[in-house]
Protein backbone atom coordinates (compact mmCIF):
# COMPACT_ATOMS: atom_id res chain seq x y z
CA UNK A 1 -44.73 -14.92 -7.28
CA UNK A 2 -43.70 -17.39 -4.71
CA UNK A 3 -40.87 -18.89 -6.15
CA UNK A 4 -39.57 -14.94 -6.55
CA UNK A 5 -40.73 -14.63 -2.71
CA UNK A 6 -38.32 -17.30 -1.78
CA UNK A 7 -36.00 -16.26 -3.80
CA UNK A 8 -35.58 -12.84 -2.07
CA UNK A 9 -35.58 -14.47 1.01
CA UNK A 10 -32.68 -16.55 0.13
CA UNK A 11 -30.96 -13.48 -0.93
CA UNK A 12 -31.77 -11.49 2.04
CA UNK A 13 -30.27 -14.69 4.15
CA UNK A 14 -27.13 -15.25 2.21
CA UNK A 15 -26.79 -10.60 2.82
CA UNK A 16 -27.64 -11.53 6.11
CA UNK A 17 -25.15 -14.17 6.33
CA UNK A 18 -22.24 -12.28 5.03
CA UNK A 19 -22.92 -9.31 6.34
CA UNK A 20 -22.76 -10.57 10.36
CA UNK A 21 -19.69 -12.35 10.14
CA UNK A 22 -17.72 -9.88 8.05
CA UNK A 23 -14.72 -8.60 10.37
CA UNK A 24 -15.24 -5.18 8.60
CA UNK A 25 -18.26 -2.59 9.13
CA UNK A 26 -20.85 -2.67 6.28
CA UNK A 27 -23.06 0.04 5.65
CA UNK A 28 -25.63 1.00 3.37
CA UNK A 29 -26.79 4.75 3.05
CA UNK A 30 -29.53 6.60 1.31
CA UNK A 31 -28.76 9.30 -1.12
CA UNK A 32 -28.46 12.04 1.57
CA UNK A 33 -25.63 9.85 2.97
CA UNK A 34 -28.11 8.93 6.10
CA UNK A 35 -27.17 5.25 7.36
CA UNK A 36 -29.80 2.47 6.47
CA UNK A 37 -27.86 -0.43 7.63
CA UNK A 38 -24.94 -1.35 9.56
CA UNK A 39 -23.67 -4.40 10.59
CA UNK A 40 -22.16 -3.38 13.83
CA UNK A 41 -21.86 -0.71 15.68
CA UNK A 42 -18.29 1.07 16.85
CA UNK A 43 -17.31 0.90 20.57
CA UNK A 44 -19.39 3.39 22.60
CA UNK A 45 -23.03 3.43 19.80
CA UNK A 46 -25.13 1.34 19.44
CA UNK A 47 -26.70 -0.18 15.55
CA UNK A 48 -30.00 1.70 17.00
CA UNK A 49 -28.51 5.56 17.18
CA UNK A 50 -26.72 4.83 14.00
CA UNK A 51 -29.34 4.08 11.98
CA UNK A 52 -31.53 7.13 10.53
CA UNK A 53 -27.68 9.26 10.75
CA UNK A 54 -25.62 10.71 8.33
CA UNK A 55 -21.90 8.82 8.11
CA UNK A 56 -20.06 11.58 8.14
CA UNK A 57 -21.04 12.82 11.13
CA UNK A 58 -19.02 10.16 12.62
CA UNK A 59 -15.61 11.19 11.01
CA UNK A 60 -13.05 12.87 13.73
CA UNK A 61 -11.95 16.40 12.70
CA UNK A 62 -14.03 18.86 10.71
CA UNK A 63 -11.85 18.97 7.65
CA UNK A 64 -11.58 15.64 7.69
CA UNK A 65 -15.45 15.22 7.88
CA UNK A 66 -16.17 17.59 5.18
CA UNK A 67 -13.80 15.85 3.01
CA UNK A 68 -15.62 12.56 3.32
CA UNK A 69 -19.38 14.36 2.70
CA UNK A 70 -17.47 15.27 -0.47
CA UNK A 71 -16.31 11.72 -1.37
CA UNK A 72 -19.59 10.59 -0.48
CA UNK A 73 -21.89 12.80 -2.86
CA UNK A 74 -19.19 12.55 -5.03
CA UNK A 75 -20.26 8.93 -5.98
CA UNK A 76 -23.57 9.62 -5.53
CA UNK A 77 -23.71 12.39 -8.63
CA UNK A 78 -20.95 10.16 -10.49
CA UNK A 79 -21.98 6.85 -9.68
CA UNK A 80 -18.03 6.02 -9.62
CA UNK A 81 -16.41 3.87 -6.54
CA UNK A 82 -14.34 5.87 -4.38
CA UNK A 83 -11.81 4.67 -1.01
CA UNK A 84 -10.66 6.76 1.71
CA UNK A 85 -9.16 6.61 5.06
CA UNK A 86 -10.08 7.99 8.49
CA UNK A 87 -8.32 7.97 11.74
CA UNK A 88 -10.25 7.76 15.14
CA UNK A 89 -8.87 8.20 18.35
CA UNK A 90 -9.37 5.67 21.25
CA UNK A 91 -10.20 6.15 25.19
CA UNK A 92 -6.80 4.13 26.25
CA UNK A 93 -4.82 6.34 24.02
CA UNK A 94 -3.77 5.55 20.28
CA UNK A 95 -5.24 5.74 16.92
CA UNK A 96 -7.14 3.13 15.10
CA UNK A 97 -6.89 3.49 11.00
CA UNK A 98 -10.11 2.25 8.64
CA UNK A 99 -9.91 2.03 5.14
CA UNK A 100 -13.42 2.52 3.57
CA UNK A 101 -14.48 1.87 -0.24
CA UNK A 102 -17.76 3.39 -1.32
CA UNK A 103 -19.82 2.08 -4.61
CA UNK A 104 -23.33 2.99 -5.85
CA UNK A 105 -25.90 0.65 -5.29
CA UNK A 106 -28.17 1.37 -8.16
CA UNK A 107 -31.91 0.45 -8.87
CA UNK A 108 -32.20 -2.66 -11.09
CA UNK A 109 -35.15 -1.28 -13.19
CA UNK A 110 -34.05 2.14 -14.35
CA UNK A 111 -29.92 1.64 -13.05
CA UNK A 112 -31.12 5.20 -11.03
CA UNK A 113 -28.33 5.52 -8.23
CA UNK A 114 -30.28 4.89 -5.19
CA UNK A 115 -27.35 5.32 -2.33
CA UNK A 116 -24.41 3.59 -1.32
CA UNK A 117 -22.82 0.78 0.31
CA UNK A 118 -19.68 1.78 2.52
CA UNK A 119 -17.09 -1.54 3.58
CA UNK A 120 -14.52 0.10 6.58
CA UNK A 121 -12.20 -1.69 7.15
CA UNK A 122 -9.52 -1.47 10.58
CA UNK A 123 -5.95 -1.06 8.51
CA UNK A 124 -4.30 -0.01 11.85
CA UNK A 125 -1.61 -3.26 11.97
CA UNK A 126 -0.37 -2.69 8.51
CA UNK A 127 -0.46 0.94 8.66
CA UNK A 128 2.42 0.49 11.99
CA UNK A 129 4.10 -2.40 10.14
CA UNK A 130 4.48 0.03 6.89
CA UNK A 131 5.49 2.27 9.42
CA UNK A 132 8.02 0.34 11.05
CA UNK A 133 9.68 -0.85 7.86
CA UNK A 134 9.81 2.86 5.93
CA UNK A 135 11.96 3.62 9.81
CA UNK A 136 13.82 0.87 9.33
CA UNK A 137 14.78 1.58 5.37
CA UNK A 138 15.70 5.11 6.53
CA UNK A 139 17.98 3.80 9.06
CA UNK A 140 19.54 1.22 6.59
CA UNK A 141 19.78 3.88 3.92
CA UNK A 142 21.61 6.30 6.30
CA UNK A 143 23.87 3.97 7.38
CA UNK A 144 24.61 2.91 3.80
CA UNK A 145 24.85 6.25 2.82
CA UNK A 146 27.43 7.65 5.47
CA UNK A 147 29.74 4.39 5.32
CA UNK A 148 33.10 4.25 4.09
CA UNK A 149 33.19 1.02 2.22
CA UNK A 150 31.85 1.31 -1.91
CA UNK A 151 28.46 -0.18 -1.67
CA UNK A 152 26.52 -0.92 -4.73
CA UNK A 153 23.32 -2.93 -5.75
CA UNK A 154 23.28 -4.70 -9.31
CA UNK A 155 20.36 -5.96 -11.02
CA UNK A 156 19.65 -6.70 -14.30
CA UNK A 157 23.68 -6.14 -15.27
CA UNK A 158 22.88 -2.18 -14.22
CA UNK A 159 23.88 -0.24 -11.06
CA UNK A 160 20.29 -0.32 -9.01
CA UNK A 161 21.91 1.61 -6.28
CA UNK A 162 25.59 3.06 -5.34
CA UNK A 163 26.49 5.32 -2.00
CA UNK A 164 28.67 8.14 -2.23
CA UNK A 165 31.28 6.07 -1.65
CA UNK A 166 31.07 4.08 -4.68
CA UNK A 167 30.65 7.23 -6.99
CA UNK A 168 34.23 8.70 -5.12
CA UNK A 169 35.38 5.35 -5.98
CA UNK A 170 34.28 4.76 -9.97
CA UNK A 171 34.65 8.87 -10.67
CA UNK A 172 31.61 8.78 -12.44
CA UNK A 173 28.73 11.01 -12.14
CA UNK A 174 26.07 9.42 -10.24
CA UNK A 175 24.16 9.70 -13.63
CA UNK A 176 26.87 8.32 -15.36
CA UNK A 177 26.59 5.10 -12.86
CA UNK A 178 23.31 5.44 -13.73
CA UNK A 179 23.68 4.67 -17.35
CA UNK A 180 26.17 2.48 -17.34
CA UNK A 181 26.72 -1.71 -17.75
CA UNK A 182 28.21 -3.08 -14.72
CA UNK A 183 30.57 -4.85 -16.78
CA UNK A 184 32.02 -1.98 -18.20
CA UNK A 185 33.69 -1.13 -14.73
CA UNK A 186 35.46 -4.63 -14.25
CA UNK A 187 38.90 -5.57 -15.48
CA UNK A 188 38.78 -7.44 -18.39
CA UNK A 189 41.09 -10.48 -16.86
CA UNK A 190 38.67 -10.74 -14.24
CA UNK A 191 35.29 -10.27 -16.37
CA UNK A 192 35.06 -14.35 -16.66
CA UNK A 193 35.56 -14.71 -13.25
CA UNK A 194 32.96 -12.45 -12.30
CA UNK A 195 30.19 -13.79 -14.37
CA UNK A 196 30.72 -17.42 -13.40
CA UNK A 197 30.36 -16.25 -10.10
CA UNK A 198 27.00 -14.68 -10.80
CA UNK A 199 25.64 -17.24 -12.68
CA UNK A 200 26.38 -19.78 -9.90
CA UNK A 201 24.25 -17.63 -7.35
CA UNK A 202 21.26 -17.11 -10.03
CA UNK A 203 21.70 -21.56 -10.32
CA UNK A 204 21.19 -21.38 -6.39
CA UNK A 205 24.88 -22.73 -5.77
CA UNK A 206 26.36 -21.78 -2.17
CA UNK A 207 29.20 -19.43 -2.36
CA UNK A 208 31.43 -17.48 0.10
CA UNK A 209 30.06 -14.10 0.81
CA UNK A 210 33.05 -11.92 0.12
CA UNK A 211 35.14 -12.19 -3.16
CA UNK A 212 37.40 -9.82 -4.94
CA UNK A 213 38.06 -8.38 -8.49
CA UNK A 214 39.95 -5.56 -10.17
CA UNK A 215 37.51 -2.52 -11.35
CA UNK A 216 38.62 0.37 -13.52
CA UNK A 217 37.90 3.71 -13.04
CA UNK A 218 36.31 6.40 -15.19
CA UNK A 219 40.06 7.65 -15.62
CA UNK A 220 41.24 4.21 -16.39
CA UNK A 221 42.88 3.58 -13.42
CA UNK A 222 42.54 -0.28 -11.98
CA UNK A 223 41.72 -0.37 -8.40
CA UNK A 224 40.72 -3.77 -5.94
């Protein structure tokens, strides 16, 4: 019995341990979703008022809370992990983003489902870089797509991507372009030419950044 007492208490330290340093909020409920434990408390609460609480209650916008109660009792009845994300508003103005995964904890005699254990964490900096880079796609993809020169992306000998330009310029479909080898569409004097180049860049060999070649066109015509 003593050796299991310390035991515990090791296991309650190393919890312990983990649990105050973790950057993210940990929280352990009962199986009415009322909060048992939290690490920390959010600006503006203290751990005190949390505890005793039910999560949800917490969540900004009364769809938005209902939707979590359902995710929450949802793994309760199922016993299956579930994630979800909430948005919360701050005093200076802005919007910090958490990213919360829910599992069972379960009792180790019977496996019963006994409540859960809730990790939130703040996903606010990669949510405004994804942001920033899906603007900054849409403005290179506009720009692509309204330019005049034929711009085209090949990988794997296949076209990846062509603008409109390119499609005025090959006369193919864009499904056509789609479906057809990359090689198909350059002259066959310059084919050798063309390869040797690629397989340079794949061996990491410097090259100039412009070249040119002869392509032909769905109607056979032989354009630079």
């Amino acid at each position: 019995l003593r050796l299991s007492h310390e035991t515990l208490e090791q296991s309650e330290e190393r919890w312990r341990s983990l649990t105050e340093t973790s950057p993210d909020h940990i929280l352990m409920l009962d199986t009415s979703l009322k909060i048992q434990f939290v690490n920390f408390a959010a600006s503006g609460l203290t751990v005190e008022e949390l505890i005793g609480t039910p999560l949800y209650q917490y969540v900004e916008g009364d769809e938005k809370k209902a939707a979590v109660k359902t995710i929450l009792e949802n793994v309760v009845q199922t016993g299956e992990q579930k994630s979800y994300e909430t948005v919360y508003s701050v005093p200076q103005g802005g919007e910090i983003i958490f990213e919360s995964r829910v599992v069972p904890r379960r009792s180790r005699g019977s496996n019963e489902i006994i409540g859960l254990t809730v990790s939130s964490r703040n996903i606010t900096e990669r949510k405004q870089a994804e942001e920033a880079l899906s603007e900054s796609e849409e403005k290179y993809r506009n720009v692509v797509q309204n330019a005049i020169e034929t711009i085209c992306v090949i990988q794997d000998g296949m076209f990846k991507y062509f603008n409109p330009e390119a499609v005025r310029l090959y006369g193919y479909t864009e499904e056509e372009l789609e479906q057809l080898p990359a090689n198909k569409t350059v002259y066959p004097e310059d084919k050798e030419g063309v390869i040797s180049r690629r397989l340079k860049r794949e061996r990491g060999e410097q090259l100039s950044d412009t070249y040119s070649h002869r392509i032909i066109t769905k109607d056979g015509l032989i354009r630079w």
